[in-house]
Protein backbone atom coordinates (compact mmCIF):
# COMPACT_ATOMS: atom_id res chain seq x y z
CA UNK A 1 0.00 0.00 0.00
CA UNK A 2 1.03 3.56 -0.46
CA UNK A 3 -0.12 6.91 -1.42
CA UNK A 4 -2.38 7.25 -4.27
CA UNK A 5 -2.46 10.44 -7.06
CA UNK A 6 -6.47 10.98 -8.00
CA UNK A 7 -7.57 13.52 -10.45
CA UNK A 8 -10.97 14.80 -10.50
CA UNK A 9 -12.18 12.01 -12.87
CA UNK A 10 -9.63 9.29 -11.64
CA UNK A 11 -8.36 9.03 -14.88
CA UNK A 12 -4.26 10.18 -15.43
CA UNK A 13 -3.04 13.91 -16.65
CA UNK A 14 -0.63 13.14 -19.19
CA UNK A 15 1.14 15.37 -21.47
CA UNK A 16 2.68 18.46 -22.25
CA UNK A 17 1.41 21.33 -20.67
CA UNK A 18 0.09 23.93 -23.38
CA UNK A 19 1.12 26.95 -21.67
CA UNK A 20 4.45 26.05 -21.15
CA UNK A 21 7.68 25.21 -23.27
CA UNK A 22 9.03 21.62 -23.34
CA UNK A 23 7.07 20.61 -20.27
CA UNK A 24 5.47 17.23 -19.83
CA UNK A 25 3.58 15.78 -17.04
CA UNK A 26 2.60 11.83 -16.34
CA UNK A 27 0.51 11.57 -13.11
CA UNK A 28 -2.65 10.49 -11.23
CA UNK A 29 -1.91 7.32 -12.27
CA UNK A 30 -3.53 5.03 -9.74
CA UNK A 31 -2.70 1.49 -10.95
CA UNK A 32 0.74 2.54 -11.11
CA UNK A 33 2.77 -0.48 -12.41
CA UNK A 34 0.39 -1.87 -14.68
CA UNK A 35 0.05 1.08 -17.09
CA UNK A 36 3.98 2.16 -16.87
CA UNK A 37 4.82 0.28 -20.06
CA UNK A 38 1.59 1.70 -22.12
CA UNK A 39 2.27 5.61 -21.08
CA UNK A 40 6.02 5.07 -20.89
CA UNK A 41 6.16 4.15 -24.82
CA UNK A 42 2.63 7.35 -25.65
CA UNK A 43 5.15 9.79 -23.68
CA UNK A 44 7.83 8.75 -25.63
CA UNK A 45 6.20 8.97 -29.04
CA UNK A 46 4.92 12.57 -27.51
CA UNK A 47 8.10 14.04 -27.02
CA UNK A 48 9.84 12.43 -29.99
CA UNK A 49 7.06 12.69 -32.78
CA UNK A 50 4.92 15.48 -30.97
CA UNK A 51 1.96 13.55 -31.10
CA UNK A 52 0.79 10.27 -29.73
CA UNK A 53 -0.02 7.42 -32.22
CA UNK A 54 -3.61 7.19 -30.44
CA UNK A 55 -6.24 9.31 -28.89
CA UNK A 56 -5.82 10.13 -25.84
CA UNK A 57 -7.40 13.10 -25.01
CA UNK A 58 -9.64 11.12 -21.79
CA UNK A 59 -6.45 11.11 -20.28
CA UNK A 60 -4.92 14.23 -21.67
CA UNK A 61 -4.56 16.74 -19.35
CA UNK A 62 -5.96 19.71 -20.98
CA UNK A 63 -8.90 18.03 -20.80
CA UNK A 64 -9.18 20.14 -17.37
CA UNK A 65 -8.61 24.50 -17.69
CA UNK A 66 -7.89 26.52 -14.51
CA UNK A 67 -11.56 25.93 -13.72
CA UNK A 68 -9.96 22.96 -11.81
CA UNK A 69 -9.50 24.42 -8.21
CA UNK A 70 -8.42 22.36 -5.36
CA UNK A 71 -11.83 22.48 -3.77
CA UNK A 72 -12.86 20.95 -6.97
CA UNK A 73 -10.42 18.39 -6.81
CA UNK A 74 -10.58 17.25 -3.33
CA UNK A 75 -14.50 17.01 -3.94
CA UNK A 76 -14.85 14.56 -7.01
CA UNK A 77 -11.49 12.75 -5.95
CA UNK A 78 -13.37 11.79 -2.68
CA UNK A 79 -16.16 10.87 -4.64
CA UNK A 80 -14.16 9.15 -7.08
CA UNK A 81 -12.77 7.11 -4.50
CA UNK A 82 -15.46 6.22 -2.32
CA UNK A 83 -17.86 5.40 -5.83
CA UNK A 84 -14.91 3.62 -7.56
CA UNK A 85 -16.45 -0.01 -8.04
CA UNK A 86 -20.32 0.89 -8.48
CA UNK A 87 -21.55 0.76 -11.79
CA UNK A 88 -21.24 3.74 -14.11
CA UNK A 89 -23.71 4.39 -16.16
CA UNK A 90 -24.03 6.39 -19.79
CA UNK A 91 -24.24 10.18 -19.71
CA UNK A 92 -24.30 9.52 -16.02
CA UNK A 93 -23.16 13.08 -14.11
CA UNK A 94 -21.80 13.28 -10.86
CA UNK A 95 -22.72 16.33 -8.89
CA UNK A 96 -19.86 16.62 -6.38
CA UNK A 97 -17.56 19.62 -6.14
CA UNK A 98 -20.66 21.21 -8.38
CA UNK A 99 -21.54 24.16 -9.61
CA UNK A 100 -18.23 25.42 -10.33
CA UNK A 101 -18.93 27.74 -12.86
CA UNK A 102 -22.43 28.99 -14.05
CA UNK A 103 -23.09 31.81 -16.68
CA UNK A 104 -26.41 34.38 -16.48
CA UNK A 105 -28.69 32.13 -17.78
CA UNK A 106 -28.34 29.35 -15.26
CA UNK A 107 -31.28 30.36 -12.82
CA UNK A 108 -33.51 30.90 -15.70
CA UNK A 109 -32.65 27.87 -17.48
CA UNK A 110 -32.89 26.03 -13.58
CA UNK A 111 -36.39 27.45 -13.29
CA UNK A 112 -37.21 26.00 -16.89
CA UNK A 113 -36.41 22.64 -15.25
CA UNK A 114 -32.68 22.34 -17.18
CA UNK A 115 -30.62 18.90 -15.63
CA UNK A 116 -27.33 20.06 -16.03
CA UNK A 117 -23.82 18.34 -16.84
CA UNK A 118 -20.53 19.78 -16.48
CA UNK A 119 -18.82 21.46 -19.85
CA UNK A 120 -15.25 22.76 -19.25
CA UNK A 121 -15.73 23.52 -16.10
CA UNK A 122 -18.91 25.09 -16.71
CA UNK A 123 -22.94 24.18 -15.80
CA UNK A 124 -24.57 23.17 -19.14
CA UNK A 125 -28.42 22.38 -19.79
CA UNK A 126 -28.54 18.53 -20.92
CA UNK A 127 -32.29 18.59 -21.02
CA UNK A 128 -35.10 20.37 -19.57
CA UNK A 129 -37.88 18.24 -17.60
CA UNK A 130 -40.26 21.54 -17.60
CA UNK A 131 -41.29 24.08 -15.41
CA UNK A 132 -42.78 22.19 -11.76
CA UNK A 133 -41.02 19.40 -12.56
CA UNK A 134 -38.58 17.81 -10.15
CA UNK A 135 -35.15 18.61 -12.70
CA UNK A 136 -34.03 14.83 -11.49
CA UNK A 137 -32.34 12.59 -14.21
CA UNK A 138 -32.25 8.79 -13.29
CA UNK A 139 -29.76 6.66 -14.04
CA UNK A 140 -29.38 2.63 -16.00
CA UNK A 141 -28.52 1.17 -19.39
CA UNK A 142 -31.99 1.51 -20.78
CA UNK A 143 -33.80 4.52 -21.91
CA UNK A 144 -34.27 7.11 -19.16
CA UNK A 145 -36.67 9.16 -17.72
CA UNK A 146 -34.90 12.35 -20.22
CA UNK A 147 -36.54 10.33 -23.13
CA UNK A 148 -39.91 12.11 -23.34
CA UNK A 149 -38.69 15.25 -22.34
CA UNK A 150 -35.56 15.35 -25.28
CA UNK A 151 -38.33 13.48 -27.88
CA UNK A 152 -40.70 17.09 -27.17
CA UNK A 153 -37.31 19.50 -27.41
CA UNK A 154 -36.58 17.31 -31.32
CA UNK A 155 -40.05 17.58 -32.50
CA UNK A 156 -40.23 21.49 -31.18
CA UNK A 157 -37.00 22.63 -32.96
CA UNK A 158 -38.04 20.27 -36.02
CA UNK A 159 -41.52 21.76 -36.23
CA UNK A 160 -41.27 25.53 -35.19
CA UNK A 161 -38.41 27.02 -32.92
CA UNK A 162 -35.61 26.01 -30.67
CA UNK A 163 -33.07 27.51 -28.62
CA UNK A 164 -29.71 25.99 -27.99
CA UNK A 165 -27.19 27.72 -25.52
CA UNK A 166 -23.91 27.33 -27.69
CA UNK A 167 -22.29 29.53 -25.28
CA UNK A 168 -20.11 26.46 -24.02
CA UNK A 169 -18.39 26.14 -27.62
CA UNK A 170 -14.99 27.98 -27.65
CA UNK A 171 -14.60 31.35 -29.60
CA UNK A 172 -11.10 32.56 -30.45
CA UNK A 173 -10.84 36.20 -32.19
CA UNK A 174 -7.54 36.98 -34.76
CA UNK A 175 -7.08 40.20 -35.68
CA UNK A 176 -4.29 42.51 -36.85
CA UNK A 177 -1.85 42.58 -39.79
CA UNK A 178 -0.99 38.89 -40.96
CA UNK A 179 -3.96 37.92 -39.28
CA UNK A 180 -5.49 36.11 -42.99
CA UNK A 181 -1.86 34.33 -43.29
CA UNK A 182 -1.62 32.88 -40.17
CA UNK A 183 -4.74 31.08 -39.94
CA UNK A 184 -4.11 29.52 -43.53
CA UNK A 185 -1.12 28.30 -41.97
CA UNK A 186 -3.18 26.61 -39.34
CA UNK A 187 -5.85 25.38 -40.95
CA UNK A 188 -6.24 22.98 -43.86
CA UNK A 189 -9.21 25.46 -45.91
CA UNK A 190 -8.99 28.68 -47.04
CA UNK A 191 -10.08 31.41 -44.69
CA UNK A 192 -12.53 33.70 -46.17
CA UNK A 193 -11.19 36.25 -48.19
CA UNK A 194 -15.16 38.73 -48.10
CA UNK A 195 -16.01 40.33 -45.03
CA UNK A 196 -19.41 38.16 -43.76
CA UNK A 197 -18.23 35.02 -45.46
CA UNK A 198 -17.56 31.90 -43.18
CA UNK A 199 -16.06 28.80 -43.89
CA UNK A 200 -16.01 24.95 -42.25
CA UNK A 201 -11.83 23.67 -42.14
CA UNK A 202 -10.50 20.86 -40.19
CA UNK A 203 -7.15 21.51 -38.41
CA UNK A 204 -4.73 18.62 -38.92
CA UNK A 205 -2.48 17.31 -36.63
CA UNK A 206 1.32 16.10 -36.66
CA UNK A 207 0.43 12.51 -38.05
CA UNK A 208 -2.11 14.35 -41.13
CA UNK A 209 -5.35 13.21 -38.48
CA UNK A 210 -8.11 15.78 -37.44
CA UNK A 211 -6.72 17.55 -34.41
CA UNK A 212 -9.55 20.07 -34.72
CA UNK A 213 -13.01 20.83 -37.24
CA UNK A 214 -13.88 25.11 -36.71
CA UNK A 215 -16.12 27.70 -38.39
CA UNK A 216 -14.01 30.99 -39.40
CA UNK A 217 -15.99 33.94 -39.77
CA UNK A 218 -14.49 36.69 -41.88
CA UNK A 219 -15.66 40.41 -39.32
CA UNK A 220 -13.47 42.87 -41.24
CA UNK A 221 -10.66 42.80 -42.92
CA UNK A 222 -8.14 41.16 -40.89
CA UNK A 223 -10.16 40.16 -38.37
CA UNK A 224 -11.68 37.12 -37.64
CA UNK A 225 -14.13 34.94 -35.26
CA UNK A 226 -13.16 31.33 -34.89
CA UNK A 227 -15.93 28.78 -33.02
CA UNK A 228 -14.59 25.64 -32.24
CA UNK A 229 -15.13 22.72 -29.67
CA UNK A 230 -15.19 24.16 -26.03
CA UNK A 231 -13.97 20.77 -24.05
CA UNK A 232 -10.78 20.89 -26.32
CA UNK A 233 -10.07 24.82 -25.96
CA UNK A 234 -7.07 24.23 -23.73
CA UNK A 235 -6.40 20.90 -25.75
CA UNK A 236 -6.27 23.42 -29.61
CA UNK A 237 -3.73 26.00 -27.23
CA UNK A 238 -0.63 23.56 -28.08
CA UNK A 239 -1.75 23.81 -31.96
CA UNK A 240 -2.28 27.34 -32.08
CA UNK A 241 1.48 27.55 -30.48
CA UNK A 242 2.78 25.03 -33.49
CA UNK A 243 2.23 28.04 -36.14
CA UNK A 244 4.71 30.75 -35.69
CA UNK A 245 2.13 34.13 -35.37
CA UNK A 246 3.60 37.77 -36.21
CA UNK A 247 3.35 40.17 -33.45
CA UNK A 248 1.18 42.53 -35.18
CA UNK A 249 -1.46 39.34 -34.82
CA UNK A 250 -3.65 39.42 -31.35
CA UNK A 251 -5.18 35.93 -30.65
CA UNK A 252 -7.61 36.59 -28.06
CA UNK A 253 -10.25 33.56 -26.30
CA UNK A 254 -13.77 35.05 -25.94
CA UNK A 255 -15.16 31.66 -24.55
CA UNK A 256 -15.60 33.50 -21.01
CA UNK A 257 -16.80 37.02 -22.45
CA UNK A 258 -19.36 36.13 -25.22
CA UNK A 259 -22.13 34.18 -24.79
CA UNK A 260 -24.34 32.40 -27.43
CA UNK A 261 -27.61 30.27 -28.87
CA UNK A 262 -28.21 28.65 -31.62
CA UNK A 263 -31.72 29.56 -32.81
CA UNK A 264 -33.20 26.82 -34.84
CA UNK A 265 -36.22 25.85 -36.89
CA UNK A 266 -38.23 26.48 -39.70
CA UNK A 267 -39.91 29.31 -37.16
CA UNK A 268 -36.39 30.52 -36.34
CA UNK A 269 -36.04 33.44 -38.95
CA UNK A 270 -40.02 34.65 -37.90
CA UNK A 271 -38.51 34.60 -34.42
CA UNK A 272 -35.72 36.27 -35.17
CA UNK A 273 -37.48 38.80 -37.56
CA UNK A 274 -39.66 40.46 -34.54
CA UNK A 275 -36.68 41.46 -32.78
CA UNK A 276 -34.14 43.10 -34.78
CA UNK A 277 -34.58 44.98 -38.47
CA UNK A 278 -32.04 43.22 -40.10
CA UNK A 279 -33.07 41.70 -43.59
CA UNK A 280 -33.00 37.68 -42.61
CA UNK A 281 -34.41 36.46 -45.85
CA UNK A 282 -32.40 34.07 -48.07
CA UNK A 283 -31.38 36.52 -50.55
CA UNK A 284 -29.98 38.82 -48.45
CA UNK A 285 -28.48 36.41 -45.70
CA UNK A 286 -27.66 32.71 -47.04
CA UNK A 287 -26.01 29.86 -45.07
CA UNK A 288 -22.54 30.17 -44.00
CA UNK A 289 -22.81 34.15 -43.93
CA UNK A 290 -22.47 35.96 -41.00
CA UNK A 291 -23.62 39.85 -40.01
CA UNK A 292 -23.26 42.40 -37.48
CA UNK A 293 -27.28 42.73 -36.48
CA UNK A 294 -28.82 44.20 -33.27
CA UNK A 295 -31.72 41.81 -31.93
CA UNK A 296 -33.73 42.92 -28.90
CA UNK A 297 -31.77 46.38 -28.26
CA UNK A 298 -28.28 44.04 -28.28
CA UNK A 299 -25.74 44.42 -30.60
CA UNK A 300 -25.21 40.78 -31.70
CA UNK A 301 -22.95 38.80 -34.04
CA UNK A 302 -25.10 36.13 -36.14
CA UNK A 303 -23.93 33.25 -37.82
CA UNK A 304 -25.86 31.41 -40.05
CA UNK A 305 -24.82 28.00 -39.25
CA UNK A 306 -26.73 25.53 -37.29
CA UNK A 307 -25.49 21.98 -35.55
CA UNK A 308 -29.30 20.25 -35.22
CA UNK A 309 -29.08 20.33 -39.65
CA UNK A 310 -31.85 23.29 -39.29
CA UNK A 311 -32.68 26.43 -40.54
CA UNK A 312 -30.94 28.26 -37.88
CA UNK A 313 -28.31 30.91 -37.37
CA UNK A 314 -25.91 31.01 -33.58
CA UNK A 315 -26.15 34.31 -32.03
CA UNK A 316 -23.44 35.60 -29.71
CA UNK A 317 -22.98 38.76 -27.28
CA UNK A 318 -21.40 40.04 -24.69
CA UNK A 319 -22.09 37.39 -21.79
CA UNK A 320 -23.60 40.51 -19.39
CA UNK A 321 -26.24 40.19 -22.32
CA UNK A 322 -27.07 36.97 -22.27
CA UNK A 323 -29.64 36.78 -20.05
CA UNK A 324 -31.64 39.46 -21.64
CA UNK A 325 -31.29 37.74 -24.85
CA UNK A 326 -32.59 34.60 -23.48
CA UNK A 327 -35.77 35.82 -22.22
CA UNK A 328 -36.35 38.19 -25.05
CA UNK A 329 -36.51 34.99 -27.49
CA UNK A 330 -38.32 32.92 -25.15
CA UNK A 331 -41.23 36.40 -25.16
CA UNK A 332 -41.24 36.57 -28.47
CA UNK A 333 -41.37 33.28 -29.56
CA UNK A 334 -44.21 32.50 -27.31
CA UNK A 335 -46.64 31.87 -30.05
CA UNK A 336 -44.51 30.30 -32.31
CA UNK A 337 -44.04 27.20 -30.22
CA UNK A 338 -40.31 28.08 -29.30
CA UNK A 339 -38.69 25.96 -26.69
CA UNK A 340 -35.70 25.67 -24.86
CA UNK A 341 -33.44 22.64 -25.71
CA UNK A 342 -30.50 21.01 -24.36
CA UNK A 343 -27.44 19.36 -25.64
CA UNK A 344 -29.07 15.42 -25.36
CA UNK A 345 -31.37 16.75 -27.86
CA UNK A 346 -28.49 18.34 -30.05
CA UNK A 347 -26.63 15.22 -29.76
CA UNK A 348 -29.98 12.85 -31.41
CA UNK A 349 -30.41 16.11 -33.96
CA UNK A 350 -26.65 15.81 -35.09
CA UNK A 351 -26.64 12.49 -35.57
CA UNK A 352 -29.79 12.51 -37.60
CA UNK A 353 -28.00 14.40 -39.79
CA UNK A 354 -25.02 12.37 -39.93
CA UNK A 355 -22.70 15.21 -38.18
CA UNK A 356 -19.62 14.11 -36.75
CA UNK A 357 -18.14 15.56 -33.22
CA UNK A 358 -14.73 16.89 -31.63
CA UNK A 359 -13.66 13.50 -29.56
CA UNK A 360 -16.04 11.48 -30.77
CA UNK A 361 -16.14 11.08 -34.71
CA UNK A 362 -12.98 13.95 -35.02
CA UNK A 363 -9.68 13.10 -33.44
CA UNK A 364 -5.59 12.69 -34.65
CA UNK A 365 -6.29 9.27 -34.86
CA UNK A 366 -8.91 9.37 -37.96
CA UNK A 367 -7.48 10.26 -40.97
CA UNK A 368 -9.29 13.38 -43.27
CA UNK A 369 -10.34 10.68 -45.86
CA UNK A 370 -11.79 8.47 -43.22
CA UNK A 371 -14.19 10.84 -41.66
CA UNK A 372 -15.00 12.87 -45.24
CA UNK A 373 -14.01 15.42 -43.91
CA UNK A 374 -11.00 15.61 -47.01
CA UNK A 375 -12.96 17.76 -49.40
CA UNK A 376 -12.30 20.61 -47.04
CA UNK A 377 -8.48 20.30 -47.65
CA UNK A 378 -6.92 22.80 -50.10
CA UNK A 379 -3.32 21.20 -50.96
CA UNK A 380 -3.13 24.09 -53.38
CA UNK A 381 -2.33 25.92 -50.44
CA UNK A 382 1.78 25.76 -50.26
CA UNK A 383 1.95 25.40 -46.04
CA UNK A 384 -0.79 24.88 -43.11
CA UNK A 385 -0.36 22.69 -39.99
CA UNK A 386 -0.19 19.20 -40.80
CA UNK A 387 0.15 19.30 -44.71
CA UNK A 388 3.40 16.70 -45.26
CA UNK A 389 1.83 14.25 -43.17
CA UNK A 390 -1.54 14.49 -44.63
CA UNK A 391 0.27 14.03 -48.44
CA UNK A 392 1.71 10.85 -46.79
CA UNK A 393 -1.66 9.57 -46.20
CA UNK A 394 -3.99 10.76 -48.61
CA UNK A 395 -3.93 8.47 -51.44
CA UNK A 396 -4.16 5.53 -48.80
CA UNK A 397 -7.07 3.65 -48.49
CA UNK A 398 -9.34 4.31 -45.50
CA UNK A 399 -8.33 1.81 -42.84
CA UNK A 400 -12.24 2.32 -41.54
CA UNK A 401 -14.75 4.62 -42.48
CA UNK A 402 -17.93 6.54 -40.74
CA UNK A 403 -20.81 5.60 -41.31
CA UNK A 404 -24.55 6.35 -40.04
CA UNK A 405 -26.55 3.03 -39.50
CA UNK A 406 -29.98 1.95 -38.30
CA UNK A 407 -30.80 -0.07 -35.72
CA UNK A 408 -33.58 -2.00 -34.43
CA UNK A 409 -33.63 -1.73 -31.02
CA UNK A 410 -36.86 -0.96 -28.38
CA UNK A 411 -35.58 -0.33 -25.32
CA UNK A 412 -32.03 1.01 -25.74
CA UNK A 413 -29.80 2.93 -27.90
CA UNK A 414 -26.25 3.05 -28.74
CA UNK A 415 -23.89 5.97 -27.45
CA UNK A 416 -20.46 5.17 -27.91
CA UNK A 417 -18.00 2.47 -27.68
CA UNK A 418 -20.53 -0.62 -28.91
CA UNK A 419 -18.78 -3.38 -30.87
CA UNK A 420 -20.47 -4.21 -34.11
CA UNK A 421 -19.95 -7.31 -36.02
CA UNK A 422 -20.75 -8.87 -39.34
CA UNK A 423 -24.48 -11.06 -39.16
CA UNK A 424 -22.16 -13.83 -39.08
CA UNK A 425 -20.42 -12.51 -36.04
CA UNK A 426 -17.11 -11.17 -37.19
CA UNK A 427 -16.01 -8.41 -35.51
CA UNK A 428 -15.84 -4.89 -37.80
CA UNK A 429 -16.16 -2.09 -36.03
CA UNK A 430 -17.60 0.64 -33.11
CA UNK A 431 -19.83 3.05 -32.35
CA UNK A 432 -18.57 6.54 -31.77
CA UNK A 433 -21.89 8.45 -31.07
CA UNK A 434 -25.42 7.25 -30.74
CA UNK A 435 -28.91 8.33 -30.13
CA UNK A 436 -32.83 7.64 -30.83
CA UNK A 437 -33.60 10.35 -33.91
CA UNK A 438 -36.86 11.82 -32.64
CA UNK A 439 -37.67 13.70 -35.81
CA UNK A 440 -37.42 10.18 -37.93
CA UNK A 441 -38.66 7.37 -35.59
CA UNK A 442 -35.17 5.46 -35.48
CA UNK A 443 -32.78 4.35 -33.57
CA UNK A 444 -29.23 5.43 -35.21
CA UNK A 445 -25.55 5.41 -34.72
CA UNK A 446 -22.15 6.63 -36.13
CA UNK A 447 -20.09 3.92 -36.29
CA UNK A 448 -16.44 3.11 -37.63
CA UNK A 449 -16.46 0.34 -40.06
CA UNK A 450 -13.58 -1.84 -41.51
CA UNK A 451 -13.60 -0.03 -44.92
CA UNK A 452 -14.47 -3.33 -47.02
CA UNK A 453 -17.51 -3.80 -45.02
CA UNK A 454 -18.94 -0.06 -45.11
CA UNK A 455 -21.28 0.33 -48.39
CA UNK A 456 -24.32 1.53 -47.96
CA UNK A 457 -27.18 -1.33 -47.17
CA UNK A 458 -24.65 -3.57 -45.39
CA UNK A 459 -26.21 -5.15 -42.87
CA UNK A 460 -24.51 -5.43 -39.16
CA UNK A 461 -25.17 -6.43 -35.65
CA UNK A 462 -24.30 -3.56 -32.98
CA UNK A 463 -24.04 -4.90 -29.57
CA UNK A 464 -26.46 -3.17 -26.88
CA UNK A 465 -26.80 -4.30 -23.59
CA UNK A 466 -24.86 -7.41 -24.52
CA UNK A 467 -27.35 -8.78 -27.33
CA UNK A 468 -26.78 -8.52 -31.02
CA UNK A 469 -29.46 -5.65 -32.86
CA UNK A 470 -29.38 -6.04 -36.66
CA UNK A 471 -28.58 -2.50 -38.29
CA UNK A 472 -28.38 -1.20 -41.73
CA UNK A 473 -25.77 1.05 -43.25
CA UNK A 474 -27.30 4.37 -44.60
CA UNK A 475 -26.79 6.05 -47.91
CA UNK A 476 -27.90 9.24 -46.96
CA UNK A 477 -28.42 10.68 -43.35
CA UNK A 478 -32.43 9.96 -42.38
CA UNK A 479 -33.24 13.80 -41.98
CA UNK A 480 -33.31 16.35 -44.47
CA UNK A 481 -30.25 14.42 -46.77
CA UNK A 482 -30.08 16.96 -49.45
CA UNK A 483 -29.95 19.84 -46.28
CA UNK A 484 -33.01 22.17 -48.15
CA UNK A 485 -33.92 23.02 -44.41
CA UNK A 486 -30.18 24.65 -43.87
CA UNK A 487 -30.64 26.50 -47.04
CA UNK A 488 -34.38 27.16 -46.83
């Protein structure tokens, strides 16, 4: 017996430490011996190659920001400890050492009847059980009492208005002389050369895999909004570092100082409409454009770009604004069915579109042409982060590719890490992200599939709950496949 090093998920902090020069930490290791060989040989291929040969951002310590305080610490290590053999459950939260950080919204949203998880640090609405309803989420490995309440939030955003609170993604602004050159250098897509213009580029990593996916916003001219993934914000730091920036170029984080919804459904530009006089129609504000507007007496940033595959644009402002924002959508939306809706309902809206995550479906690990994600790379481009390795790679066949299956299932659905075999039992692949699509009456999943075995009809076996469920690889994503509703 001796001493033993918890973090606050009991999992170890390995790595080099983004803020700091040729530092590397490998610790709250609580096995010890048994994983020395494993992290001696990732540590060494981190300092030698600059990047591990796997994913391992769950034990990567930027997976934690300065949010981390002791108190924190000594709080979910204790319940770490003391809850170590029980059963964990999916999406299960643990509430010690809780709230650590909470933005305006939170006692609205808490009165709405928002269950909240943890996002960087921050409190973040999962799903809402509704106003006089005990906010209590219970726990197993079948469907939950959040079912009903995330199956209303689908059908409300699908059928008139929803609001998301984005304000947990991360948002990085780059402005100044050289500003346009040194994010091509960092990212594997042009930047937008016209003021409003926005763009969707993957950031590649050392090995040519997807260190990062963003949406760059063109403001003015040299200036720039970048929206990323927020639980990797610390994680994209070492990255960022990699590309030598001028000093005329400021690269500021306004994760803390801006906050954000996405406001989605066919109902959303209506909404939108009776609060600020800015033209929303088609013609004068198409997808993947982005405007200075002022909506409900705040000046406001709007994106047209929307995660659930909806009509939809993400609205950010200064976070002392946020909570007048919130309410003034909720007012005015009254009529038009709007309703507030959390990130398990993002998560079943994504994936009926087929839309990969940060972590999940993205990560160094998966090459560009595995995750189709390669059409967004410009090798016209003479230099950006990652481009010699990627030319290495690219003409390689797909080791596995992602794909969105069906399942039949009742009771349960995947969400991450199932095996899924060949009918005849043959092992071929995983899930990465699952959920029950509300808006198209199926049970779905992202999987990775051994590249000979991932056309479109192939039929597979994903193991839930232990027991074989026959699924069917799609050709198109169930919802809106040709995206009219993004462009509507």
């Amino acid at each position: 017996n001796g001493p033993m090093i918890w973090s606050p998920d009991s999992s170890a902090l390995i790595g080099p430490v983004p803020e700091l020069k040729n530092y590397y930490c490998c610790t709250g290791i609580i096995p010890g011996f048994s994983q020395s060989g494993g992290l001696g040989l990732v540590m060494g291929q981190w300092i030698t190659q600059g990047e591990p040969e796997m994913d391992l951002f769950p034990w990567d310590l930027a997976r934690f920001g300065h949010w981390a305080s002791k108190p924190f610490t000594k709080a979910r290590a204790f319940d770490q400890y003391s809850h170590r053999f029980k059963i964990h459950f999916p999406y299960e939260e643990r509430t010690a050492g809780r709230p650590m950080k909470t933005r305006p919204v939170y006692e609205r949203q808490k009165a709405l009847g928002a269950v909240f998880g943890l996002s960087y640090g921050y409190e973040h609405p999962l799903w809402y059980a509704g106003e006089g309803v005990e906010a209590v989420e219970s726990f197993g490995f079948e469907r939950q009492n959040c079912f009903e309440p995330v199956a209303a939030e689908c059908k409300a955003l699908r059928s008139a208005v929803g609001i998301i609170d984005v304000s947990n993604f991360a948002k990085y602004e780059i402005r100044g002389d050289g500003s346009e050159d040194y994010l091509n250098r960092l990212v594997a897509n042009y930047v937008p050369t016209e003021i409003g213009r926005s763009c969707l580029t993957p950031m590649l990593g050392r090995r040519g895999g997807i260190a990062g996916d963003f949406t760059i916003t063109k403001l003015e001219h040299e200036h720039y909004l970048m929206i990323g993934s927020g639980i990797a914000e610390r994680y994209h730091q070492r990255y960022f570092n990699a590309v030598s920036r001028p000093e005329t170029v400021s690269f500021e984080s306004l994760t803390e100082a801006w906050g954000g919804f996405n406001v989605a459904g066919p109902n959303s530009r209506e909404l939108l409409s009776r609060l600020t006089d800015a033209d929303l129609s088609d013609d004068a504000f198409k997808f993947m454009r982005n405007r200075a507007i002022t909506i409900a007496g705040i000046d406001a940033r709007a994106i047209r770009v929307s995660f659930s595959g909806d009509l939809g644009w993400e609205i950010y402002v200064p976070i002392e604004h946020q909570l007048a924002l919130y309410d003034a959508l909720l007012e005015a939306g009254a009529d038009l069915g709007v309703r507030p809706v959390g990130g398990r309902a993002l998560l079943s809206l994504r994936v009926e579109k087929g839309y990969g995550s940060w972590s999940r479906e993205y990560s160094p690990e998966y090459w560009p042409q595995e995750v189709g994600l390669d059409r967004l790379i410009k090798l016209d481009k003479p230099e950006f982060l990652g481009r010699e390795a990627y030319l290495a790679i690219k003409d390689k066949t797909p080791r596995e590719k992602l794909v969105l299956v069906e399942v039949e299932t009742t009771n349960a659905d995947a969400n991450g890490g199932e095996p899924v075999f060949l009918t005849d039992g043959t092992p071929v692949g995983r899930v990465s992200s699952g959920a029950y699509g509300h808006s198209v009456g199926a049970s779905l999943a992202l999987c990775f599939i051994k590249t000979d075995h991932a056309n479109a009809g192939t039929e597979l076996d994903v193991a839930i709950l232990g027991l074989p469920h026959r699924a069917k690889i799609l050709e198109h994503p169930p919802f809106d496949p040709k995206g009219e509703r993004l462009r509507s």
